[in-house]
C-alpha atoms as a PDB file:
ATOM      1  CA  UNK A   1       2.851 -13.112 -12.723  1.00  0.00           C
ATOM      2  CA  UNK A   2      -0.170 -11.068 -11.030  1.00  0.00           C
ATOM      3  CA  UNK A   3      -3.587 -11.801 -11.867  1.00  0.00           C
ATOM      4  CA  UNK A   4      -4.506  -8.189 -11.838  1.00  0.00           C
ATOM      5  CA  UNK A   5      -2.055  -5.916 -13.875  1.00  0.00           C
ATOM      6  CA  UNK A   6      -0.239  -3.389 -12.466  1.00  0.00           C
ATOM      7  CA  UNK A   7      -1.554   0.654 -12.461  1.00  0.00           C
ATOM      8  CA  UNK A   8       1.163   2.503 -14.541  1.00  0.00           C
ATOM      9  CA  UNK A   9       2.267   5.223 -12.452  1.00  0.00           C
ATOM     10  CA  UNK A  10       2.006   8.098 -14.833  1.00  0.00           C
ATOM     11  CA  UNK A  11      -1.758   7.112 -15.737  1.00  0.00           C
ATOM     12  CA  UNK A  12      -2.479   6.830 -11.820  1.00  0.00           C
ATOM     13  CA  UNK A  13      -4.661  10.028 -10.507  1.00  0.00           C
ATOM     14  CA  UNK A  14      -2.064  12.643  -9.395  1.00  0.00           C
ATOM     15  CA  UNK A  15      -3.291  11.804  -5.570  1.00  0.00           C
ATOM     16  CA  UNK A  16      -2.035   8.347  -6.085  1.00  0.00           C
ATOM     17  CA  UNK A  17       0.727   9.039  -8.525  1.00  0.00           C
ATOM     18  CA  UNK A  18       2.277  10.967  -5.398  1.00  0.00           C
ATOM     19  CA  UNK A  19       2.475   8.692  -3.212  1.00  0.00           C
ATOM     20  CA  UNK A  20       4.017   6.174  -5.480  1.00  0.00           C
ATOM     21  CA  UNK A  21       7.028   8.798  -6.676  1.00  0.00           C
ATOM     22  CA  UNK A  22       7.581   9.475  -2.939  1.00  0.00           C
ATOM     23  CA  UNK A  23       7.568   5.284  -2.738  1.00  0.00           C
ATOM     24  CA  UNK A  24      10.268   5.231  -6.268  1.00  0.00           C
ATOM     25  CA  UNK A  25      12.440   7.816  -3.844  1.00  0.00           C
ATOM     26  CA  UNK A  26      12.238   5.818  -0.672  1.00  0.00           C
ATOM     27  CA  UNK A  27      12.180   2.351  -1.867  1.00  0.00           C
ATOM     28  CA  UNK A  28      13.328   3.116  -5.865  1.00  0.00           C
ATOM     29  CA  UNK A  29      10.442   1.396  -6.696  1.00  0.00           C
ATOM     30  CA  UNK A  30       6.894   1.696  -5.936  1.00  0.00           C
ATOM     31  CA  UNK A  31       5.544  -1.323  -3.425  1.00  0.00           C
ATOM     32  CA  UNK A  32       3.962  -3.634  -5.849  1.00  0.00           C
ATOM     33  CA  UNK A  33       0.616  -3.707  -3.367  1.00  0.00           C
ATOM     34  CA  UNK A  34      -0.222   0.010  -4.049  1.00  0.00           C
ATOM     35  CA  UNK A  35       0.152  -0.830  -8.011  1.00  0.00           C
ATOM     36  CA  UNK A  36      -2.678  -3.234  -7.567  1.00  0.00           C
ATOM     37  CA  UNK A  37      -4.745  -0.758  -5.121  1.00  0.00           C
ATOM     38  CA  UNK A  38      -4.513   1.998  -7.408  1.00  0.00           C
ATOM     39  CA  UNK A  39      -6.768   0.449  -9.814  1.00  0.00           C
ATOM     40  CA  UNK A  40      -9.269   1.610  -7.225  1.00  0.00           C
ATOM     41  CA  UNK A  41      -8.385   5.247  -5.427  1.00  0.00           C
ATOM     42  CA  UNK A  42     -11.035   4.972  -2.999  1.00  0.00           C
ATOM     43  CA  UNK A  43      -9.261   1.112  -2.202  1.00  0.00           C
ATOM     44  CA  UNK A  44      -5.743   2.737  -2.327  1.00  0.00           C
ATOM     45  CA  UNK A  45      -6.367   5.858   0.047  1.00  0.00           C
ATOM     46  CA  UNK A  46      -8.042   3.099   2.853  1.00  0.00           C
ATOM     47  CA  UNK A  47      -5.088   1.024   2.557  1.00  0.00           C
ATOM     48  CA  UNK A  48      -2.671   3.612   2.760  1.00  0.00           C
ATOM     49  CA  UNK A  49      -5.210   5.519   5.677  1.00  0.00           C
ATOM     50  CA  UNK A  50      -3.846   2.211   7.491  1.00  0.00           C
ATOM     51  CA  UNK A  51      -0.368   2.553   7.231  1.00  0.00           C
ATOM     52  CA  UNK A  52      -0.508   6.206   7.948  1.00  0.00           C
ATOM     53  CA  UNK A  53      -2.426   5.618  11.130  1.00  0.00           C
ATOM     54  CA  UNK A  54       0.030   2.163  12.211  1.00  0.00           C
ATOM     55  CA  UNK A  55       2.728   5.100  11.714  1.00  0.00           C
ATOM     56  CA  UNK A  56       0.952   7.404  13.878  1.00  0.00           C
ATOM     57  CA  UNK A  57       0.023   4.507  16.570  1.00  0.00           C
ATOM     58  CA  UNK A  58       3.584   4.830  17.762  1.00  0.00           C
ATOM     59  CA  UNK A  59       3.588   0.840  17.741  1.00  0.00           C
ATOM     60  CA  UNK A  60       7.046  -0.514  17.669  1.00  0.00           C
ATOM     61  CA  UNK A  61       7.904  -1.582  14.071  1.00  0.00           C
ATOM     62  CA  UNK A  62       7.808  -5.376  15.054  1.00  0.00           C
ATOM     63  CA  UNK A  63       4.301  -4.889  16.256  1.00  0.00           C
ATOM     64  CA  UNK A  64       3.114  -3.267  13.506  1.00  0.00           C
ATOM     65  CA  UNK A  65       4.670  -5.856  11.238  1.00  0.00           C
ATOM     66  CA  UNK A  66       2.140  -8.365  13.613  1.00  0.00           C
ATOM     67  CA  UNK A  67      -1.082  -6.610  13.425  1.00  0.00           C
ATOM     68  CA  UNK A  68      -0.474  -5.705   9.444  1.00  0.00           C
ATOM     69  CA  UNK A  69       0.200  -9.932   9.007  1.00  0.00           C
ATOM     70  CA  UNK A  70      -3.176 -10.490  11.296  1.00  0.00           C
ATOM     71  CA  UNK A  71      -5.243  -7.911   9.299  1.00  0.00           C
ATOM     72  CA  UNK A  72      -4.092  -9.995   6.074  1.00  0.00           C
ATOM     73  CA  UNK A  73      -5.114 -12.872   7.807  1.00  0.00           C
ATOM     74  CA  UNK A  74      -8.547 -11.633   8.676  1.00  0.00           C
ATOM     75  CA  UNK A  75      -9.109 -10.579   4.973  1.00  0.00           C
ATOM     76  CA  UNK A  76      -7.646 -13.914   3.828  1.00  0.00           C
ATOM     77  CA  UNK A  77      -4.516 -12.619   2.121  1.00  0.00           C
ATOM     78  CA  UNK A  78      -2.160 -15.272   1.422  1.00  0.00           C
ATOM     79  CA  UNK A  79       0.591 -13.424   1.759  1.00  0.00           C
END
């Protein structure tokens, strides 16, 4: 179990709340990381301001994968 609870979706800010229906219709789910950064929307639209610009990069997906693991490294996430 989480230490933080999840955002429910439908009380997210509509901003947010897009992003995770477009994630429940790509994925069927939303990610369970943007749950937790949507507690915070200024948190959620940096993390997802990453993503967008790895996308953008035009990095092949396996090197994206790497520099996504050594960001989590630098910040100290576990995971």
């Amino acid at each position: 179990m989480p230490r933080i609870p999840e955002v429910d979706p439908e009380q997210a800010p509509p901003r947010v709340r897009a992003t995770l229906d477009a994630q429940r219709q790509t994925f069927g789910a939303p990610l369970k990381n943007h749950l937790l950064y949507a507690h915070n929307e200024h948190l959620f639209k940096g993390a997802r301001g990453m993503w967008a610009a790895l996308d953008r990069s035009g990095l092949d997906g396996s090197l994206s994968a790497l520099v996504n693991r050594r960001v989590a490294f630098l910040v100290g996430c576990v995971f």
